[in-house]
N, C-alpha and C. Protein backbone atom coordinates (compact mmCIF):
# COMPACT_ATOMS: atom_id res chain seq x y z
N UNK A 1 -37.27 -43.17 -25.38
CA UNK A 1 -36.07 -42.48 -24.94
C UNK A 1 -36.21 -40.99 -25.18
N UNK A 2 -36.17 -40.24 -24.16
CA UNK A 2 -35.46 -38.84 -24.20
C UNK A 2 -34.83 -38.07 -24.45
N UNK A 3 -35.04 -36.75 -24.28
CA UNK A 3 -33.55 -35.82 -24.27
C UNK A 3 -32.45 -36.13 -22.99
N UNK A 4 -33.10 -36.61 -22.18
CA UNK A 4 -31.70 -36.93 -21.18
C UNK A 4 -31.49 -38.25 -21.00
N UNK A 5 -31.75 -38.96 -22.00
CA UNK A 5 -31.24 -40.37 -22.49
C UNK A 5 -29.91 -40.04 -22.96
N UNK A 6 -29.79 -39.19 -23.16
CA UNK A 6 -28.31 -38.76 -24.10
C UNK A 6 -27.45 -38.18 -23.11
N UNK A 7 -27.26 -37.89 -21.82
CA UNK A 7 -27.18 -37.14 -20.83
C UNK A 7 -26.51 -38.22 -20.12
N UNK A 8 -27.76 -39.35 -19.38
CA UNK A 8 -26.91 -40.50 -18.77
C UNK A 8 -27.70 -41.27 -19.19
N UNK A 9 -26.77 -42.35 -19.34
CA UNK A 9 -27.28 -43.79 -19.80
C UNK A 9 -27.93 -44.79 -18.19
N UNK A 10 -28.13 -46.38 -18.58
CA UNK A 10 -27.66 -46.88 -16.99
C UNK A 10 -26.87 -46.41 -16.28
N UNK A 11 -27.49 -46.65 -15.03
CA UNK A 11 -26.46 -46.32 -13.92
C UNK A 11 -26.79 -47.22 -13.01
N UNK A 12 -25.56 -48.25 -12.44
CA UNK A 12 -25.95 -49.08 -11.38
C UNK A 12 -25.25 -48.73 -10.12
N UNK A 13 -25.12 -47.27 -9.90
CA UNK A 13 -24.49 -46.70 -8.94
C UNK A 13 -24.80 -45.99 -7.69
N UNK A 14 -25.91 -45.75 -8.16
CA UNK A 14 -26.89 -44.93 -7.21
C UNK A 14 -26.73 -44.77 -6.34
N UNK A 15 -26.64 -45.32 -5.41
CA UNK A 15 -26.72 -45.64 -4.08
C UNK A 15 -25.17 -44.91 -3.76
N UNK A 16 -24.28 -44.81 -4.12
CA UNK A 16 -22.44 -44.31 -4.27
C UNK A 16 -22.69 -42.91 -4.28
N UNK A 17 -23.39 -42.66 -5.25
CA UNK A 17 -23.16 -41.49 -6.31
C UNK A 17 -24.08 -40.61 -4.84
N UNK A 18 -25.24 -41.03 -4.42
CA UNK A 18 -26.45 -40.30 -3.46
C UNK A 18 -25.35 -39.93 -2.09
N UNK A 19 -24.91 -41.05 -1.56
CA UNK A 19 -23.63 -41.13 -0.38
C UNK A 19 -22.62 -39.48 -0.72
N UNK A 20 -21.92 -39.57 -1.79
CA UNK A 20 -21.08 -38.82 -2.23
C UNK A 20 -21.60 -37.46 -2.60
N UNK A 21 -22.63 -37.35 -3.11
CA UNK A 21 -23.85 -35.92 -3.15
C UNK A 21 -23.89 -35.67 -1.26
N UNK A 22 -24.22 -36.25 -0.42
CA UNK A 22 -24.74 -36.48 0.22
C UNK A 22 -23.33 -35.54 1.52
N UNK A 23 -22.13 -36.53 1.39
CA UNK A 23 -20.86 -35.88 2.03
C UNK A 23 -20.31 -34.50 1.50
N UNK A 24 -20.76 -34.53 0.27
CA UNK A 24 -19.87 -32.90 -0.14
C UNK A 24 -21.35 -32.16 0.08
N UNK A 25 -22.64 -31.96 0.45
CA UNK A 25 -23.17 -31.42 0.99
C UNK A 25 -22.57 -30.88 2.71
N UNK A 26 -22.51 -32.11 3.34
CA UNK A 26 -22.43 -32.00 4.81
C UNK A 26 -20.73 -31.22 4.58
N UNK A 27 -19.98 -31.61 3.91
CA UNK A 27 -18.46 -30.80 4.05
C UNK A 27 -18.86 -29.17 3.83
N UNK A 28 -19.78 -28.82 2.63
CA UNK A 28 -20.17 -27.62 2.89
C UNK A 28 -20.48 -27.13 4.05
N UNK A 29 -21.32 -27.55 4.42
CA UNK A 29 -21.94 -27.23 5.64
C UNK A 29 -20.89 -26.89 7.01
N UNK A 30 -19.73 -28.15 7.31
CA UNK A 30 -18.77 -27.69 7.91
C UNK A 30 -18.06 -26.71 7.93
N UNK A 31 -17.82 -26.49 6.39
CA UNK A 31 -16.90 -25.45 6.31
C UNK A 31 -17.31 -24.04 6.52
N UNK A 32 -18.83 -23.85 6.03
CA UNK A 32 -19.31 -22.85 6.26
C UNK A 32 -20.55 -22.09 6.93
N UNK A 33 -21.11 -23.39 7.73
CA UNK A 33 -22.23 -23.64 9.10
C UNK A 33 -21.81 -22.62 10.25
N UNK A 34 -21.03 -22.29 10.43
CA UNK A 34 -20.35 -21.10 11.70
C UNK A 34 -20.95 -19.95 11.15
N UNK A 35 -20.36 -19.49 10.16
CA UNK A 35 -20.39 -18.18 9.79
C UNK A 35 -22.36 -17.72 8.91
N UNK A 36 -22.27 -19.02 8.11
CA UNK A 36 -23.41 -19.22 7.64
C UNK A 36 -24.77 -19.94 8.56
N UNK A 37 -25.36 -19.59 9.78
CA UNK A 37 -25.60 -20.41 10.33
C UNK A 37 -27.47 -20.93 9.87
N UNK A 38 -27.97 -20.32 8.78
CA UNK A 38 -28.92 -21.09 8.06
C UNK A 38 -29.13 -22.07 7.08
N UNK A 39 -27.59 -22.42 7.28
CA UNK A 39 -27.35 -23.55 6.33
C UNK A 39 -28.11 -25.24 6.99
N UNK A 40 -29.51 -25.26 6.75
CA UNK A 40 -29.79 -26.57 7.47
C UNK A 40 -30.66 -27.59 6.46
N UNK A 41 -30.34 -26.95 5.30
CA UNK A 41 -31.03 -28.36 3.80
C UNK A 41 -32.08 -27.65 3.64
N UNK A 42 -33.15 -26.98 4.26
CA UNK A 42 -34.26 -26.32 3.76
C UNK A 42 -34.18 -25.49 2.99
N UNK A 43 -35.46 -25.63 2.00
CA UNK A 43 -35.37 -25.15 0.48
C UNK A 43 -34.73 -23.59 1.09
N UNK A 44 -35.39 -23.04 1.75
CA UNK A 44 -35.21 -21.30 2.61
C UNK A 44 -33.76 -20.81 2.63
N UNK A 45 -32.76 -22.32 3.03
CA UNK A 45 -31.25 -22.19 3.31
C UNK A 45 -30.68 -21.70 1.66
N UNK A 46 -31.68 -21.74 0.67
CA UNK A 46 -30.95 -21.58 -0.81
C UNK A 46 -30.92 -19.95 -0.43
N UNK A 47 -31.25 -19.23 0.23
CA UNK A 47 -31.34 -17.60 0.05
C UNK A 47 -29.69 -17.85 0.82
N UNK A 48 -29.74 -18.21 1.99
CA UNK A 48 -28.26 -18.00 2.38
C UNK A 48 -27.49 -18.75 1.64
N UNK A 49 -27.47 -19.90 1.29
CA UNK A 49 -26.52 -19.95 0.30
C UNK A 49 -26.31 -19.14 -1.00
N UNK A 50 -26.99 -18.30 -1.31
CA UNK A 50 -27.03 -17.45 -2.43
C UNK A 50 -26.04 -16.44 -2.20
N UNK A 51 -26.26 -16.07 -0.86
CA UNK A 51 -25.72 -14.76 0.04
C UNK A 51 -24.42 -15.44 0.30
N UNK A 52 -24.06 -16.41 0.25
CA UNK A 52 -22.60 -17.15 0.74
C UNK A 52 -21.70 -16.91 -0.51
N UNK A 53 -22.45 -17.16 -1.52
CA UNK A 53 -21.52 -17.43 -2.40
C UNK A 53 -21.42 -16.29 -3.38
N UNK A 54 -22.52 -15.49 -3.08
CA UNK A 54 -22.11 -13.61 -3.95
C UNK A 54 -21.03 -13.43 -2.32
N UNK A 55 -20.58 -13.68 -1.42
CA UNK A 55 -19.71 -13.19 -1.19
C UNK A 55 -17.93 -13.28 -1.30
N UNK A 56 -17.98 -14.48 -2.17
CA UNK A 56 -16.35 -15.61 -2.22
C UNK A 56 -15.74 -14.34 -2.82
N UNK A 57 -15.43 -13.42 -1.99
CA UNK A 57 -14.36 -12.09 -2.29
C UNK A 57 -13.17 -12.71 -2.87
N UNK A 58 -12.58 -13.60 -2.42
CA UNK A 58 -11.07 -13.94 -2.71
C UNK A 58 -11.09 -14.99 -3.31
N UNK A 59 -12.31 -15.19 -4.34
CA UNK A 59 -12.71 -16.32 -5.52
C UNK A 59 -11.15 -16.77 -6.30
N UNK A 60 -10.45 -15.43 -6.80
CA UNK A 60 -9.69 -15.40 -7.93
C UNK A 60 -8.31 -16.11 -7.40
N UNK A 61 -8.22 -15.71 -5.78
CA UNK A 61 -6.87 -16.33 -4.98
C UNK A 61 -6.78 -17.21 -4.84
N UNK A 62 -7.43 -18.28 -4.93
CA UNK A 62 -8.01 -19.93 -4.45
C UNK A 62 -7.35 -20.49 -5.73
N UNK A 63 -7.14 -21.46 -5.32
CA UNK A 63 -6.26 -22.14 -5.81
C UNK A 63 -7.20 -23.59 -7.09
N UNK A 64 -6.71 -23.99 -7.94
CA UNK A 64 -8.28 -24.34 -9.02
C UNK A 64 -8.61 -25.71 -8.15
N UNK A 65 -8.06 -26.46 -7.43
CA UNK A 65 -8.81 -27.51 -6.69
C UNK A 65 -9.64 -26.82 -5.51
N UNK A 66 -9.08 -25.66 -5.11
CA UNK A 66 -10.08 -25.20 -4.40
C UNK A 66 -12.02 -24.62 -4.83
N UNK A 67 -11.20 -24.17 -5.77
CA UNK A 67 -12.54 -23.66 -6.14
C UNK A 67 -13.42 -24.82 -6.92
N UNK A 68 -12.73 -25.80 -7.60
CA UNK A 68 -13.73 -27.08 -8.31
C UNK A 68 -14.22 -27.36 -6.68
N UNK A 69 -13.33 -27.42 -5.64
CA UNK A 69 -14.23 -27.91 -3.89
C UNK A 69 -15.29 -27.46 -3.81
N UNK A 70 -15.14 -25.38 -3.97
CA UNK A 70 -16.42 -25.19 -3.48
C UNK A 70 -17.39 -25.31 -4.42
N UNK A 71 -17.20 -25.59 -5.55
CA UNK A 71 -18.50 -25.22 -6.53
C UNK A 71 -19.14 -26.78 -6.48
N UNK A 72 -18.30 -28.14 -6.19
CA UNK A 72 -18.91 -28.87 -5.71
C UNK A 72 -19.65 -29.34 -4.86
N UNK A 73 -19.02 -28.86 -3.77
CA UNK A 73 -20.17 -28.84 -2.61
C UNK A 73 -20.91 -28.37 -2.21
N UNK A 74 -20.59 -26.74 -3.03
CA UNK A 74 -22.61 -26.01 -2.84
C UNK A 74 -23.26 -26.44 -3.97
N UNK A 75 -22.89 -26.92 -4.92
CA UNK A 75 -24.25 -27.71 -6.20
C UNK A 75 -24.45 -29.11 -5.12
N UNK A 76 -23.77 -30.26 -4.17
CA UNK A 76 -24.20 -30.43 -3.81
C UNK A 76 -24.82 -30.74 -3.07
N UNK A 77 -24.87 -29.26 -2.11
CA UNK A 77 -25.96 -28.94 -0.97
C UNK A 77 -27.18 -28.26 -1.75
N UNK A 78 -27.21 -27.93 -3.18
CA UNK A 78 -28.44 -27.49 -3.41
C UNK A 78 -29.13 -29.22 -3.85
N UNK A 79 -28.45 -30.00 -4.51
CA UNK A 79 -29.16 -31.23 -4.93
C UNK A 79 -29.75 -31.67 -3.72
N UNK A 80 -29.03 -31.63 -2.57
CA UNK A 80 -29.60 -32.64 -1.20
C UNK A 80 -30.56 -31.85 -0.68
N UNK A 81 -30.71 -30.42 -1.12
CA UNK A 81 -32.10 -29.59 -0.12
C UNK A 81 -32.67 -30.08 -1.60
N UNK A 82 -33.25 -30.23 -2.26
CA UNK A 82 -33.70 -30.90 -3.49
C UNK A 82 -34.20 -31.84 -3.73
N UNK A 83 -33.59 -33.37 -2.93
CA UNK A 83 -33.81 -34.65 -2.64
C UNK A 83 -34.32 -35.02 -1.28
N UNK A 84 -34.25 -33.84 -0.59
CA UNK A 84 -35.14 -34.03 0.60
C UNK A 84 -37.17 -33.54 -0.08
N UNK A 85 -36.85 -32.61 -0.63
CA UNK A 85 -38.09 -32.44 -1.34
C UNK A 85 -38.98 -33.53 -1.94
N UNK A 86 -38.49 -34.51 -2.77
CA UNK A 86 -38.93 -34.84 -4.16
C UNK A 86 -38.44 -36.35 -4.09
N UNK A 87 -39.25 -37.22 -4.38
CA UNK A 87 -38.81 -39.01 -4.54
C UNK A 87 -38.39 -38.46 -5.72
N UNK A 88 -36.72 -38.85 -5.55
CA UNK A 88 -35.63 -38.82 -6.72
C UNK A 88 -34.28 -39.65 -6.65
N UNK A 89 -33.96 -39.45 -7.60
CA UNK A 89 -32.70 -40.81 -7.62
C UNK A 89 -31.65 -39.88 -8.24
N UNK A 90 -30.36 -40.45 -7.67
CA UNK A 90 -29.32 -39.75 -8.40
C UNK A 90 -28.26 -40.54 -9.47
N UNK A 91 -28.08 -39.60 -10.09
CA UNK A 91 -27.34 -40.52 -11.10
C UNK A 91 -25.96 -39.58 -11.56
N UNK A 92 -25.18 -40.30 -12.64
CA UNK A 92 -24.22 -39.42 -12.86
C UNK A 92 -24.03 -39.05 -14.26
N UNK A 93 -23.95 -37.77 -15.09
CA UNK A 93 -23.90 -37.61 -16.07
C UNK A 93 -22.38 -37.41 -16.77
N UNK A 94 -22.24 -38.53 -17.23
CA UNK A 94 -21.03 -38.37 -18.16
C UNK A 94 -20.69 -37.18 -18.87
N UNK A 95 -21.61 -36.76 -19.70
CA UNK A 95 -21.94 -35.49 -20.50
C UNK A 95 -20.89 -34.55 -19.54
N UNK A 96 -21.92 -34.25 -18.33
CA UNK A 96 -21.53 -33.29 -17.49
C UNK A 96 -20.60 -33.09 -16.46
N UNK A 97 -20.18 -34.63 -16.51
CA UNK A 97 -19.05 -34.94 -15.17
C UNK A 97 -19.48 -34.23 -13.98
N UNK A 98 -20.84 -34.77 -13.65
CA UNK A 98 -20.88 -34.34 -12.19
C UNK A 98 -22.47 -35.22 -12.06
N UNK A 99 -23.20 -34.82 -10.04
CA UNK A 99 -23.94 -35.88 -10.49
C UNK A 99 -25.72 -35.15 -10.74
N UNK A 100 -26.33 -35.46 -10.97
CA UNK A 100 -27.43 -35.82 -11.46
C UNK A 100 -29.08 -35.89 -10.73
N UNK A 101 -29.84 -34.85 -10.06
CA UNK A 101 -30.96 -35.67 -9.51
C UNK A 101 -31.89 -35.61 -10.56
N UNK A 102 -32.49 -36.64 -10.61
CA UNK A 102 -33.64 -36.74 -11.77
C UNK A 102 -35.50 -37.17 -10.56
N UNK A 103 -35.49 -36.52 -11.25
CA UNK A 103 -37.38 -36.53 -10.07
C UNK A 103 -37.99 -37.41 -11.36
N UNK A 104 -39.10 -38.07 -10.58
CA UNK A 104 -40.34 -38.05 -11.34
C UNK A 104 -40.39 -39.60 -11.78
N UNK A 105 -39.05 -40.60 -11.74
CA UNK A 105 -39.45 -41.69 -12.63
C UNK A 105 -40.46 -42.28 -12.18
N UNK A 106 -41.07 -43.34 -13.00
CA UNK A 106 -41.46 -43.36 -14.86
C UNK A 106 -41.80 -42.57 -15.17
N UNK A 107 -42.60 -41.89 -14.75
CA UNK A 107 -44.06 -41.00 -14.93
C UNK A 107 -43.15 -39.91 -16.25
N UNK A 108 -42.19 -39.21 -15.76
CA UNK A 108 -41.97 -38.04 -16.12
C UNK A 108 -40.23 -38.16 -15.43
N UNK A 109 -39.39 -37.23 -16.43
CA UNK A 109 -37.65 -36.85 -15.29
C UNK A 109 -37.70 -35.41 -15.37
N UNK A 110 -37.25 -34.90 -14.67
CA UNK A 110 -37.02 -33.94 -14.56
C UNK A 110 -36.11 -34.09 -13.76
N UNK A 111 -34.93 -33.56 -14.47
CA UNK A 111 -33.01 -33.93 -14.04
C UNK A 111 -32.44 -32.34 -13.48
N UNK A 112 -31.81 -32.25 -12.63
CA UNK A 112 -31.06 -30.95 -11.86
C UNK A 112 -29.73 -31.36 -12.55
N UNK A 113 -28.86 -30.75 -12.42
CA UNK A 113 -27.33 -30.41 -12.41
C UNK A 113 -27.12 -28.88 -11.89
N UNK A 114 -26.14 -28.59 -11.08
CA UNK A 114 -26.22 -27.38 -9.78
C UNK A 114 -24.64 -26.49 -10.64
N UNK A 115 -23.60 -27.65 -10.99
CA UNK A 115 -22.06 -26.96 -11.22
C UNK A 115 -22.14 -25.80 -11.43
N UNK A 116 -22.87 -25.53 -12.60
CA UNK A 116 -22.56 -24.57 -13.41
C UNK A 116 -23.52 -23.43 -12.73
N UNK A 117 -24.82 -23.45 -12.36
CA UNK A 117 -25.10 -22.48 -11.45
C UNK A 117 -24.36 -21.92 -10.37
N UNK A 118 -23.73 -23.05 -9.62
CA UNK A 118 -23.21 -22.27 -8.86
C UNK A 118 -21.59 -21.44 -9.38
N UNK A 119 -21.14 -21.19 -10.24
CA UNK A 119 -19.93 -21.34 -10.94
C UNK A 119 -20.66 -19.78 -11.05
N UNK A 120 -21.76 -19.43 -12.12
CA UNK A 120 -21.92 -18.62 -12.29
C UNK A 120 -22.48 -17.55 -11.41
N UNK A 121 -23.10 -18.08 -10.47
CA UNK A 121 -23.47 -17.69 -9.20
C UNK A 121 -21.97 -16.13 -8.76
N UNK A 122 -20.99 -17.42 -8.38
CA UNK A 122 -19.41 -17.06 -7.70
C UNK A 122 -19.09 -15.74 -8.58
N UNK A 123 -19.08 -15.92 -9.55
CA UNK A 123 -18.28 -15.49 -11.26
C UNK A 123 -18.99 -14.20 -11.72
N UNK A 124 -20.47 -14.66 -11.44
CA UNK A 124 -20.97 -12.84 -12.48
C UNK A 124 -21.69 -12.28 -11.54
N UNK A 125 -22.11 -13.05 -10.51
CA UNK A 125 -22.75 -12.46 -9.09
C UNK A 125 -24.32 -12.00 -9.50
N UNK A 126 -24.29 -12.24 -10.56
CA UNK A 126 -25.84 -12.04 -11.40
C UNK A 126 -26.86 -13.51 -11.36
N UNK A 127 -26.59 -14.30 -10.89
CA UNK A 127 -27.10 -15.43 -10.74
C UNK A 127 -28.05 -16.26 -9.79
N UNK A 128 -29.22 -15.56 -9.52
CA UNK A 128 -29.95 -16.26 -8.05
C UNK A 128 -30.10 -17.63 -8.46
N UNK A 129 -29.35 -18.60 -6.83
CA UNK A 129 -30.10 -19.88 -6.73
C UNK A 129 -31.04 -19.96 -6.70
N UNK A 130 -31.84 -19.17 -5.68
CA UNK A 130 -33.26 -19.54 -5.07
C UNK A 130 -33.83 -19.67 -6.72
N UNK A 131 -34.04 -18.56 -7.33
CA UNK A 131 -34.55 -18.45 -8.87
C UNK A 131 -34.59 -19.66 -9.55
N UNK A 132 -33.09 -20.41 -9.43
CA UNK A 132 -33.12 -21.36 -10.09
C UNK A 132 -33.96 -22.51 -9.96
N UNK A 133 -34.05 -22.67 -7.93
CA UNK A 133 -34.66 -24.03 -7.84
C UNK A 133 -36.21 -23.72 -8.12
N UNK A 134 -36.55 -22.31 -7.96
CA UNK A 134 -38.14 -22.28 -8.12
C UNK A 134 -38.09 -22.72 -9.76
N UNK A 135 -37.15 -22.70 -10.65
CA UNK A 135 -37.54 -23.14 -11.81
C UNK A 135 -37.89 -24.78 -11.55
N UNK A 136 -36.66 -25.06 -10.83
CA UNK A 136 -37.19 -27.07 -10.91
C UNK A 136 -38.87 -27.14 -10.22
N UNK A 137 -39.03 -26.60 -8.92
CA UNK A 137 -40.06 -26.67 -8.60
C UNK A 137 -41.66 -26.54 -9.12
N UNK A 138 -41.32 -25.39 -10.39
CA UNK A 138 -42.36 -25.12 -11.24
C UNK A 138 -42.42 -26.33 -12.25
N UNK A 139 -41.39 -26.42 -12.87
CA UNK A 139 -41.13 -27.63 -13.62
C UNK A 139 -41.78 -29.11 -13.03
N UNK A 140 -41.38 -29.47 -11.89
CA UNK A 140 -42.31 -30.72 -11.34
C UNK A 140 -44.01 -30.25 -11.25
N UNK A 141 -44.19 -29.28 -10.47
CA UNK A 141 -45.68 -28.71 -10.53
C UNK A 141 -46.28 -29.12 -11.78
N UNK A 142 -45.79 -28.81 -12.93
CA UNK A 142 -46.41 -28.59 -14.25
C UNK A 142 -46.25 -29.90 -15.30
N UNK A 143 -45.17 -30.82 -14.54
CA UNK A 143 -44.56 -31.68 -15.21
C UNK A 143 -45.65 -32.69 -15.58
N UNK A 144 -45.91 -33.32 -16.65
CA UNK A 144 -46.80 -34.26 -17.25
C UNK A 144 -46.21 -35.74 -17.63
N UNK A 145 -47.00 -36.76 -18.33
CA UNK A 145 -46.15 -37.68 -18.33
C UNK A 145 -45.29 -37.65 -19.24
N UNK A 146 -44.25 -38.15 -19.43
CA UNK A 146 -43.34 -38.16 -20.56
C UNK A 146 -42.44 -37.08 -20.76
N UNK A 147 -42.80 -35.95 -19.94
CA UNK A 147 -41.86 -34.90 -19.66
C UNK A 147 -40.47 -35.02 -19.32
N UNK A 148 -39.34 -34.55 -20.28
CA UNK A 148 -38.08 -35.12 -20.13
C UNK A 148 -37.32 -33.90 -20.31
N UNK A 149 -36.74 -33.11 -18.94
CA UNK A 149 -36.65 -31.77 -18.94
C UNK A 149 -35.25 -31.83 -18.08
N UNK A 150 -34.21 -30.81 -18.55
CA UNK A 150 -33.02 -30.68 -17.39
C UNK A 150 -32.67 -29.32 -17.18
N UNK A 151 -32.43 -29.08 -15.88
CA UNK A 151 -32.63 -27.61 -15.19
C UNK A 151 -31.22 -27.84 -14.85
N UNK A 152 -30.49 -26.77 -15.86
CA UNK A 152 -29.01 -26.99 -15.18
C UNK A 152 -28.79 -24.73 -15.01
């Protein structure tokens, strides 16, 4: 057992949890595919989504279900350009109340969580996605067996 044994336990959900990653991706995309029109899951679309979300000018006016909306559905449209990459499974972390891609099983996990990037992203405007996912990406590159790593 791991460090992100403690993170999430079983999960016999998977398949729910991937669906639901999967729709608040594509709702992103609706909402903001017009204006944003490189929003298409490729790793590349993380620069415009970067650029989308240093722009939420009227962050502070939104109302707090609004904004838990958007910070959900761009963490996860970054998990699903993520899971198009990488044989991964999703899961849900209690810990974190939100969900979970973990790459690599058996061999090695290497677990994403997006919330809080993108939160800080919105919030200090100091925050590159792209930056972030090249961290997961380096992280699998380098990843060995037994490697039990979370890129939040």
């Amino acid at each position: 057992m791991g460090i992100l044994s403690f993170i999430f336990g079983k999960n016999d959900n998977q398949s729910a949890i991937g669906k639901q990653v999967k729709l608040r991706a594509e709702e992103f995309v609706v909402s903001y595919g017009e204006k944003y029109k490189g929003l298409d899951y490729s790793v590349q679309s993380l620069t415009e989504l970067d650029y989308l979300l240093g722009e939420l000018k009227s962050w502070v006016d939104l109302s707090d279900d609004e904004r838990n909306g958007i910070i959900t559905n761009a963490a996860s449209y970054i998990l699903w350009v993520a899971k198009q990459q990488y044989n991964s499974i999703f899961y849900w972390s209690e810990k974190h109340a939100q969900p979970v891609l973990v790459i690599g099983e058996p061999d090695y996990r290497i677990a994403l969580i997006a919330q809080d990037k993108v939160l800080n992203r919105i919030e200090k405007k100091d925050s590159d996605i792209r930056t972030f996912y090249n961290k997961l990406k380096d992280s699998v590159q380098t990843a060995t067996r037994g490697s039990d790593l979370l890129i939040s």
